[in-house]
Protein backbone atom coordinates (compact mmCIF):
# COMPACT_ATOMS: atom_id res chain seq x y z
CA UNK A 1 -1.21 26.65 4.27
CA UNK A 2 1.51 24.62 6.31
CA UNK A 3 -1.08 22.73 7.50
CA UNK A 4 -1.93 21.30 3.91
CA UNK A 5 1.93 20.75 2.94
CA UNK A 6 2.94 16.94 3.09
CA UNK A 7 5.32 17.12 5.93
CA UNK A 8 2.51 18.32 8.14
CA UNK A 9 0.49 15.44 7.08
CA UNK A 10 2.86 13.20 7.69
CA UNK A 11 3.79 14.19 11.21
CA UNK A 12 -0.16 14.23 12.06
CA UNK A 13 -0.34 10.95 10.94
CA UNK A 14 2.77 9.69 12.58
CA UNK A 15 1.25 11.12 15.95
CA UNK A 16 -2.22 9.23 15.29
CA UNK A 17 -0.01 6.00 14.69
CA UNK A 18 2.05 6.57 18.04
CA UNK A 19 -0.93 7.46 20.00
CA UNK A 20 -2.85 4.26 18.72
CA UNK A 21 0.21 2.17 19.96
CA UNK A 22 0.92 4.23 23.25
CA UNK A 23 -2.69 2.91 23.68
CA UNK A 24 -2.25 -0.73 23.40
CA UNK A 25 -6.02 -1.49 24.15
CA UNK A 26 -7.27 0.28 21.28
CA UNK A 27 -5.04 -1.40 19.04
CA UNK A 28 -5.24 -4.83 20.01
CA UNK A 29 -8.04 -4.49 22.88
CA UNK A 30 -8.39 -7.79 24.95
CA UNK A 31 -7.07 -10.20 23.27
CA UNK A 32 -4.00 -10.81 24.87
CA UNK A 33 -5.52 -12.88 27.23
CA UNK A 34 -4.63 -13.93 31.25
CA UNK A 35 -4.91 -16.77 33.38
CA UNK A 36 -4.78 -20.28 31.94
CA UNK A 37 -4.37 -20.18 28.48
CA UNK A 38 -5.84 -22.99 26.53
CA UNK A 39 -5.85 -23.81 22.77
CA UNK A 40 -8.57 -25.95 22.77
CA UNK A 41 -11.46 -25.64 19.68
CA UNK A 42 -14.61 -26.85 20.35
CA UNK A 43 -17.45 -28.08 17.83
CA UNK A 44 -17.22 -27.25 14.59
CA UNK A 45 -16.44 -24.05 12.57
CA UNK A 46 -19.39 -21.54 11.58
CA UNK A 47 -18.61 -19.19 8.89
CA UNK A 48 -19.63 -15.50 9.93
CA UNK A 49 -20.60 -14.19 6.72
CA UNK A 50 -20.64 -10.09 5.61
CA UNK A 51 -23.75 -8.87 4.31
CA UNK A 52 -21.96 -5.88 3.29
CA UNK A 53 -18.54 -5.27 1.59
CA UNK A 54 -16.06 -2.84 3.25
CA UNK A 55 -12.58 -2.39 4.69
CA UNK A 56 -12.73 -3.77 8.33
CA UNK A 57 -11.84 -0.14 10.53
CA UNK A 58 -12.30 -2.09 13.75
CA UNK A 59 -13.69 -4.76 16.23
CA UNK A 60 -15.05 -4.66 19.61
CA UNK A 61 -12.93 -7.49 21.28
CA UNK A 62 -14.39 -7.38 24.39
CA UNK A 63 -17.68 -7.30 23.12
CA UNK A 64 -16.93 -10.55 21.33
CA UNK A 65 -15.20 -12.29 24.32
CA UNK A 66 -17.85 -11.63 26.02
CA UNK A 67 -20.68 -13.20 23.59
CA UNK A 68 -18.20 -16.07 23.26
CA UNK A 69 -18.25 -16.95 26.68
CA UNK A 70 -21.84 -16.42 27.17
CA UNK A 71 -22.63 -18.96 24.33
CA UNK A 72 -19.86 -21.35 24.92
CA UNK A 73 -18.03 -20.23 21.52
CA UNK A 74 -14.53 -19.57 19.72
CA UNK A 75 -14.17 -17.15 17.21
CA UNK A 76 -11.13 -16.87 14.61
CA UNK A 77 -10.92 -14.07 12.40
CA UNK A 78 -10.13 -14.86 8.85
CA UNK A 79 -9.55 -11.43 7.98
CA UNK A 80 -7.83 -8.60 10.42
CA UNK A 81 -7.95 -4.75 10.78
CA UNK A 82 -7.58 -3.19 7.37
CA UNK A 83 -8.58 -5.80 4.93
CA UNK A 84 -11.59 -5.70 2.33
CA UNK A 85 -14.05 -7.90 2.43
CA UNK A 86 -16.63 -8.32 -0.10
CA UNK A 87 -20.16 -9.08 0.25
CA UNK A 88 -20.61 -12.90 1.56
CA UNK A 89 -16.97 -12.84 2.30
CA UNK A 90 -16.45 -14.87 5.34
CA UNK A 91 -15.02 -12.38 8.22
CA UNK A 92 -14.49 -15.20 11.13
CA UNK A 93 -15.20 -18.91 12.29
CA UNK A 94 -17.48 -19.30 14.93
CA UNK A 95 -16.64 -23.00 16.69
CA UNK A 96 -19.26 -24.14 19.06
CA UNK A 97 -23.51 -24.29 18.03
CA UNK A 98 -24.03 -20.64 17.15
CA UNK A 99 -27.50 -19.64 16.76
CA UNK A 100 -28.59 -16.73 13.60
CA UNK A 101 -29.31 -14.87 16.55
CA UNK A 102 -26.05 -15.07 17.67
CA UNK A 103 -24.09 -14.61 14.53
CA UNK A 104 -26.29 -11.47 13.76
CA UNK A 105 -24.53 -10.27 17.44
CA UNK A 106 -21.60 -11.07 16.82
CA UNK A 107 -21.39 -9.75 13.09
CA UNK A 108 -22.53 -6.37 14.65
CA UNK A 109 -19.30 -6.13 16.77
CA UNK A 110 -17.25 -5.75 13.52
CA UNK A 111 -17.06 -2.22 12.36
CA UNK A 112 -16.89 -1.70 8.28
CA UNK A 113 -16.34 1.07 6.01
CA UNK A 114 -15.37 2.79 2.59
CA UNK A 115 -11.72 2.88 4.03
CA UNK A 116 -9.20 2.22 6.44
CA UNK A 117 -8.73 4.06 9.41
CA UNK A 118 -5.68 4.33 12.23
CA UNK A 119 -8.37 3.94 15.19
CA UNK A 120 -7.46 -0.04 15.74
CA UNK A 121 -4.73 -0.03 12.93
CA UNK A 122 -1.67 1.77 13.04
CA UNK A 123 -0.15 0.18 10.02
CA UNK A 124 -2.41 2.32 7.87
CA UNK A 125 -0.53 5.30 9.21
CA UNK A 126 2.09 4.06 7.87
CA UNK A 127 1.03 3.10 4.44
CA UNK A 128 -0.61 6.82 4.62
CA UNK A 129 3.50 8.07 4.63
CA UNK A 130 4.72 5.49 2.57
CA UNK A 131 2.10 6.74 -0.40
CA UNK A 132 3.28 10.35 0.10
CA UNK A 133 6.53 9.89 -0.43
CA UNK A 134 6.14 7.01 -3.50
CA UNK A 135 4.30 10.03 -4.80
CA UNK A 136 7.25 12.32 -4.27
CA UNK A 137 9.29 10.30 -5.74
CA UNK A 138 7.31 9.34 -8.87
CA UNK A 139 8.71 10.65 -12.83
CA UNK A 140 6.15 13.14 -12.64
CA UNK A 141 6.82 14.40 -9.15
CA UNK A 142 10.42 13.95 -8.88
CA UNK A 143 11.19 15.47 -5.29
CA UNK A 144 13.14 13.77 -3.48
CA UNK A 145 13.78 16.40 -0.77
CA UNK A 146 9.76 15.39 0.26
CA UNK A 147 10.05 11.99 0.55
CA UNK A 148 13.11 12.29 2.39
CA UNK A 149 10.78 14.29 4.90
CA UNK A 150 8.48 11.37 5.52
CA UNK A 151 11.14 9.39 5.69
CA UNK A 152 11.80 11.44 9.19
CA UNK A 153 7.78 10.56 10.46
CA UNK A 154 8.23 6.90 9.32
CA UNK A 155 11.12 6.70 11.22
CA UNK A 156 9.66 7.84 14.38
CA UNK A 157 6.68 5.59 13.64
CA UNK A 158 8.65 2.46 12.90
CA UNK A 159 10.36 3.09 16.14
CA UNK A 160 7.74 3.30 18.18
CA UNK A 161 6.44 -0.19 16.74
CA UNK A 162 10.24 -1.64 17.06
CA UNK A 163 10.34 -0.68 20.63
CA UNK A 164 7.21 -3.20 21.26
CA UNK A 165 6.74 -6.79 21.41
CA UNK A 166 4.83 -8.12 18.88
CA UNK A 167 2.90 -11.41 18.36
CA UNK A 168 1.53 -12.95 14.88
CA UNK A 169 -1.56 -13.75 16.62
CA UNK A 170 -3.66 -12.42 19.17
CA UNK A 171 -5.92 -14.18 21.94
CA UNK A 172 -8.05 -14.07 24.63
CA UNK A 173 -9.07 -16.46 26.89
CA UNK A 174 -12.39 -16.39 29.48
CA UNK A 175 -11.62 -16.99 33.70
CA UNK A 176 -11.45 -20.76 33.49
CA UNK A 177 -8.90 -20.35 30.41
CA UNK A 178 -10.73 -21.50 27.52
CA UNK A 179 -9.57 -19.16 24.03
CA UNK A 180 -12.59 -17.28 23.33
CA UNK A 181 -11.06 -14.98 20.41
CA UNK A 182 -7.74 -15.77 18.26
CA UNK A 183 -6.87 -12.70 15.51
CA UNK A 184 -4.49 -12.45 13.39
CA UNK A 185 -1.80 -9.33 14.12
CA UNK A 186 0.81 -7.98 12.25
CA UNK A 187 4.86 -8.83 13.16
CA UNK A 188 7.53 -6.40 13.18
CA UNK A 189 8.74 -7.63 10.00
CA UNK A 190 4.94 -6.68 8.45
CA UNK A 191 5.42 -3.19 9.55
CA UNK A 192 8.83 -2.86 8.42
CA UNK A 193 8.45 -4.26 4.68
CA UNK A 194 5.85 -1.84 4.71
CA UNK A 195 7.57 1.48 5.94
CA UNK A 196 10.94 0.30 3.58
CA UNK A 197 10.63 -1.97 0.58
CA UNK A 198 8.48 0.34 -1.73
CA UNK A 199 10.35 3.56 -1.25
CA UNK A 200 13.73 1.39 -1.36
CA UNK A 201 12.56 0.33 -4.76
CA UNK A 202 10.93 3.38 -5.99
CA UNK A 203 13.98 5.51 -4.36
CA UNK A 204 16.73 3.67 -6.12
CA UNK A 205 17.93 6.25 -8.42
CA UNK A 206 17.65 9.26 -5.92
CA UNK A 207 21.47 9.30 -3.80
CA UNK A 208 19.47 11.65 -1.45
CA UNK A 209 16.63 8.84 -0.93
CA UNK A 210 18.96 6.42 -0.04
CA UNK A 211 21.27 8.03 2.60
CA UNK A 212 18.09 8.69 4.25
CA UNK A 213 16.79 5.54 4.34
CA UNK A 214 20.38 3.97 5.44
CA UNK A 215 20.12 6.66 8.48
CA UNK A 216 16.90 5.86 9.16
CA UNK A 217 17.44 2.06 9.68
CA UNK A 218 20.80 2.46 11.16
CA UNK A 219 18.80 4.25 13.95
CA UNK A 220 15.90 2.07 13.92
CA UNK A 221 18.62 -1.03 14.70
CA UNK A 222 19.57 1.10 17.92
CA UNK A 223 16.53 1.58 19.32
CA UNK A 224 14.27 -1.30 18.22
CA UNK A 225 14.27 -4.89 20.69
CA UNK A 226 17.03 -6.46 20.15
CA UNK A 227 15.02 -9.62 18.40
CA UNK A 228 13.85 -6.89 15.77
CA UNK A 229 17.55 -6.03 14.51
CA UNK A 230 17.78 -9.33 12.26
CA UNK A 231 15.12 -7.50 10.14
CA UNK A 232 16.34 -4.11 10.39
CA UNK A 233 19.68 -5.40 9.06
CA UNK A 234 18.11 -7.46 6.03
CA UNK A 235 17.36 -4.27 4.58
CA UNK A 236 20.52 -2.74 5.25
CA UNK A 237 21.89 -5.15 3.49
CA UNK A 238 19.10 -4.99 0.47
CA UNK A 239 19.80 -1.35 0.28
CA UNK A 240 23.35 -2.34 -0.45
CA UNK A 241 22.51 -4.29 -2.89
CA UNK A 242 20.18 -1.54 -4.30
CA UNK A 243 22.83 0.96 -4.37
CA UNK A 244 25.17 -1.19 -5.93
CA UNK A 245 22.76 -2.29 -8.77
CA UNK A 246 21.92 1.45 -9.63
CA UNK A 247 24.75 3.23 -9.22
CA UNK A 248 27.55 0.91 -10.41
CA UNK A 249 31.46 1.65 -9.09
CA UNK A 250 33.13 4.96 -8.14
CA UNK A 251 32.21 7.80 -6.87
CA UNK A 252 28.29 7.99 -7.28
CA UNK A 253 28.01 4.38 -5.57
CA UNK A 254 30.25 5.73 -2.43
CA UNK A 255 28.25 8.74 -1.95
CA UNK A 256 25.08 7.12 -2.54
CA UNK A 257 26.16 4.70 -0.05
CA UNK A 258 26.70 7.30 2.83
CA UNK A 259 24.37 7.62 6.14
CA UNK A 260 22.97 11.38 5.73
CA UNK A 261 19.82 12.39 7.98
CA UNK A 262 19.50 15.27 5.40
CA UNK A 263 19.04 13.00 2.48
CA UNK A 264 22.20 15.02 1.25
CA UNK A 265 23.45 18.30 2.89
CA UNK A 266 24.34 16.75 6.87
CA UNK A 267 27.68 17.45 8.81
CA UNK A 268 29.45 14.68 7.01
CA UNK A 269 32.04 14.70 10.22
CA UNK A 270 32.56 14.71 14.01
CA UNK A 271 33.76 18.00 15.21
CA UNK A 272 37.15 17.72 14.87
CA UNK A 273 37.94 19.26 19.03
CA UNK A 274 36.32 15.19 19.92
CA UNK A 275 38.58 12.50 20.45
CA UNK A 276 38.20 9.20 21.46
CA UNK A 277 39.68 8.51 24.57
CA UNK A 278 43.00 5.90 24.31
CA UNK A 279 41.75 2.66 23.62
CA UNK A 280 37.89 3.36 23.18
């Protein structure tokens, strides 16, 4: 039965997220190139066509590098790892003289299905928590004390992403440097808006919602790279704005405005047997 509660789920799927990132290969796998890197296009673009609709779970990237190179070609993906595409959608461009035989190969290294998975994208892990707790928080839920809860496994999730570089695009180049594969990935900002706008909006009128979101980022802007803290502090400063906006002045605003890693209900002070030593 705790297996089936939503804070189990959500700290399953905050481990499937981390794991996916721990493993860098799987979630990006080979294209982030070596040697000479070169930007260079050549011929013009083929569009790869779907013959089936489906949510793109994953890609073999080394599989297409290799085809590439065999056949002289460049691929760009149009779409990335977790979007729909619908029959005749066009997935990538193929730049070079791709033959059907070749397109049919290459359209086989892209993996589609009735959903998303985390395999190759660990964003949907976090949309997975982000859902739970909108649901939580919903008029016909109301339970706040739950979505705080995921807030705790999106926090840990966003961290481990934070902790990462990250690139807006992906490539990989063959041994005498010529790209091969360019995809589109997803910035620290992407994963943030995701893991805090919704449940910011949808969490507005909940005080206990709030301080747990303000804890979570205020921890998220210690650990994350410091070129990720300009985003982390946008939303700090959003969820001011939020706060103020809802809850108006006094003594509801204040409170709502408090840190809490609790939601409400944490050790509001320092012991008081600490002091800071002269001049700290």
């Amino acid at each position: 039965m705790h297996a089936l509660r939503p804070v189990a789920v959500a700290a399953a799927v905050a481990r499937s997220g981390l794991a996916v990132l721990a493993g860098s290969a799987r979630v990006e796998p080979a294209v982030r190139g070596h040697g000479r890197r070169s930007g260079e296009v050549r011929g013009s673009a083929v569009p790869l066509h779907s013959t089936r609709s489906g949510a793109i779970q994953a890609f073999d990237a080394r599989g297409i590098v290799a085809v590439a190179t065999k056949h002289d070609l460049t691929c760009v993906f149009r779409c990335t790892v977790g979007d729909f595409v619908p029959v005749g959608g066009v997935v990538m461009d193929v730049y070079g003289s791709p033959s059907s035989r070749v397109l049919r190969r290459l359209r086989g290294k892209v993996a589609l299905g009735h959903e998303r998975t985390i395999d190759q994208d660990p964003a949907f892990a976090v949309r997975i928590i982000v859902d739970i707790a909108l649901r939580a928080l919903s008029p016909a839920v109301n339970d706040p004390t739950t979505a705080t809860q995921m807030i705790n496994h999106l926090g840990d999730l966003l961290a481990g992403v934070g902790s990462r570089e990250r690139s807006e695009h992906g490539t990989s180049v063959d041994a005498d440097g010529h790209l091969r594969l360019a995809v589109r990935t997803r910035s620290w900002d992407d994963y943030l808006d995701l893991g805090v706008s919704e449940i910011q909006q949808y969490g507005r009128g909940s005080p206990q919602t709030c301080r747990r979101l303000r804890a979570m980022l205020e921890d998220l802007d210690d650990v994350v790279l410091p070129a990720h803290r300009p985003a982390v502090r946008r939303h700090l400063e959003a969820l001011d704005e939020t706060v103020r906006l809802s809850f108006g002045d006094g003594e509801a605003q204040r409170f709502a405005l408090l840190q809490d890693r609790q939601g409400v209900g944490g050790p509001s002070r320092a012991p008081e047997a600490i002091h800071r030593p002269d001049g700290a």
